[in-house]
C-alpha atoms as a PDB file:
ATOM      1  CA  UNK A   1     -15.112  -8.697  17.546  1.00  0.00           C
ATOM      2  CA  UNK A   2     -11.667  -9.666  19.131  1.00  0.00           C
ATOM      3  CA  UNK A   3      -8.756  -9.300  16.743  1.00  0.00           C
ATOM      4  CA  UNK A   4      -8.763 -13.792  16.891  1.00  0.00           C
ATOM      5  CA  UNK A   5     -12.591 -13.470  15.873  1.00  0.00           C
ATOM      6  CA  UNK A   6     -11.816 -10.923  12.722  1.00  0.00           C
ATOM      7  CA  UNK A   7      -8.867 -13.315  11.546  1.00  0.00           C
ATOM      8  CA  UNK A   8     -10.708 -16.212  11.839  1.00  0.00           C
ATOM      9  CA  UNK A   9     -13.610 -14.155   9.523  1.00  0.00           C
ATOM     10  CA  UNK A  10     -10.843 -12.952   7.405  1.00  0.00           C
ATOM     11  CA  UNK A  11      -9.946 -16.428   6.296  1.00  0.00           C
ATOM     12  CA  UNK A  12     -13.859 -18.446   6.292  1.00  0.00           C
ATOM     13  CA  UNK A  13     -14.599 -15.412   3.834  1.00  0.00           C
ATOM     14  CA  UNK A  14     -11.342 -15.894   1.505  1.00  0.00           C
ATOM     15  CA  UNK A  15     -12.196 -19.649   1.613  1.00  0.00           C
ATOM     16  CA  UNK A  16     -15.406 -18.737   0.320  1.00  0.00           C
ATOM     17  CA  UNK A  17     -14.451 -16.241  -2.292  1.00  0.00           C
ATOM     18  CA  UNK A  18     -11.871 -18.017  -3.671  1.00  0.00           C
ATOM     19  CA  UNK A  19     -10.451 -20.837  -4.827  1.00  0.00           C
ATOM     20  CA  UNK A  20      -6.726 -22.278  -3.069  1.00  0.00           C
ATOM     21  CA  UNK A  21      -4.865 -21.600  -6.823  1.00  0.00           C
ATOM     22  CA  UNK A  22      -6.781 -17.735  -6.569  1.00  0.00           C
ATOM     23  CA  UNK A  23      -5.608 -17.564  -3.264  1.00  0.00           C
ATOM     24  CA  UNK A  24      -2.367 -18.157  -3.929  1.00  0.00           C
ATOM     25  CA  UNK A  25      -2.020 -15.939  -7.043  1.00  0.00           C
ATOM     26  CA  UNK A  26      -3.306 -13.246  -4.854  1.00  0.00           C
ATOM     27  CA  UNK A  27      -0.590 -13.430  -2.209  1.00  0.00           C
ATOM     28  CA  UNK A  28       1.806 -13.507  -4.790  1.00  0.00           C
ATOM     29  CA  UNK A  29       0.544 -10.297  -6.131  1.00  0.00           C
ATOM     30  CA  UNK A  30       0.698  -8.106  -3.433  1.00  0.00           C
ATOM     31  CA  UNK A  31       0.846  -8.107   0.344  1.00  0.00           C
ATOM     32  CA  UNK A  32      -1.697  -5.380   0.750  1.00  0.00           C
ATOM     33  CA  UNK A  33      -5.294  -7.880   0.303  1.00  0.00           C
ATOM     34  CA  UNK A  34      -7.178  -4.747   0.723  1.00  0.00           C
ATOM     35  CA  UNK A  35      -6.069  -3.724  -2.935  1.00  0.00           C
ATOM     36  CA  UNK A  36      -6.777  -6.778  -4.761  1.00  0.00           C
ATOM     37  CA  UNK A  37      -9.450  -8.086  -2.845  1.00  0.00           C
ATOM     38  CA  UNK A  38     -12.088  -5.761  -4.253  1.00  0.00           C
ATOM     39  CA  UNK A  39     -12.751  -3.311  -1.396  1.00  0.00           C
ATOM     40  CA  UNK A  40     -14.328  -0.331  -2.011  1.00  0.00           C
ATOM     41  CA  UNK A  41     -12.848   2.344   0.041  1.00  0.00           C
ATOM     42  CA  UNK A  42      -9.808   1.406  -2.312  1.00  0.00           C
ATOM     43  CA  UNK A  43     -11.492   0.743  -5.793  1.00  0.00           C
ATOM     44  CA  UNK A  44     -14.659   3.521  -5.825  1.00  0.00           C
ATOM     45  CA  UNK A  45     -12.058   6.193  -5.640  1.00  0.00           C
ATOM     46  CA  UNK A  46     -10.026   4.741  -7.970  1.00  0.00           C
ATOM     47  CA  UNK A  47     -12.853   4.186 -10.756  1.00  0.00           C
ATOM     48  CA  UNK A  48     -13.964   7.310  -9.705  1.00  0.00           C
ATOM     49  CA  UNK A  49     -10.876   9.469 -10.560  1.00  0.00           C
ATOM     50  CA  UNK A  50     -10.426   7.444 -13.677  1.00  0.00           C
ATOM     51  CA  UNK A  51     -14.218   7.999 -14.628  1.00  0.00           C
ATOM     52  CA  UNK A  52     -13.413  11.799 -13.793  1.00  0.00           C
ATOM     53  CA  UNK A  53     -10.449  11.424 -16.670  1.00  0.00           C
ATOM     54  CA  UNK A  54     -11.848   9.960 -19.184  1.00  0.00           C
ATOM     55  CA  UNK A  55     -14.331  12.481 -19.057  1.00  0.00           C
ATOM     56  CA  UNK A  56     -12.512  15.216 -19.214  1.00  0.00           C
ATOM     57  CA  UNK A  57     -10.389  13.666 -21.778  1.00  0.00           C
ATOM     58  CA  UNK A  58     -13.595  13.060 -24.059  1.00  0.00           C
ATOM     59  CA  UNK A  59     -14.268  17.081 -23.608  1.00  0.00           C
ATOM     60  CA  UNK A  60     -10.767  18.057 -24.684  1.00  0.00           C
ATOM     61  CA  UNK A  61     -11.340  15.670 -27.837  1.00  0.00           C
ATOM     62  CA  UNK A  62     -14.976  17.233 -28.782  1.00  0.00           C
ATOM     63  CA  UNK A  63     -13.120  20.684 -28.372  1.00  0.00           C
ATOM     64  CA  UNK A  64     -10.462  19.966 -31.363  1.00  0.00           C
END
């Protein structure tokens, strides 16, 4: 896929996904889409490490 090709992919998909107001919000909120566009190389570790936390957090509580 040429770098035109992904672009042009980039943007039928946000279309799709999301609405021109949603769109617009978005851009406002950040410049990196990867972030706030729900991919998972960004969010599993995140949720992962918080998951990890709160876990550990629960055992410190059932220790008192």
């Amino acid at each position: 896929m040429t770098g035109e090709e992904l672009q042009a992919f980039k943007v039928k998909v946000t279309a799709e996904d999301f609405t021109p107001e949603e769109w617009k919000r978005l851009q406002a909120a950040s410049n990196g889409g990867y972030h706030y566009l729900g991919a998972a190389k960004i969010l599993a570790p995140i949720g992962k490490a918080f998951a990890e936390a709160m876990a550990e957090l629960k055992q410190l509580k059932q220790a008192e």
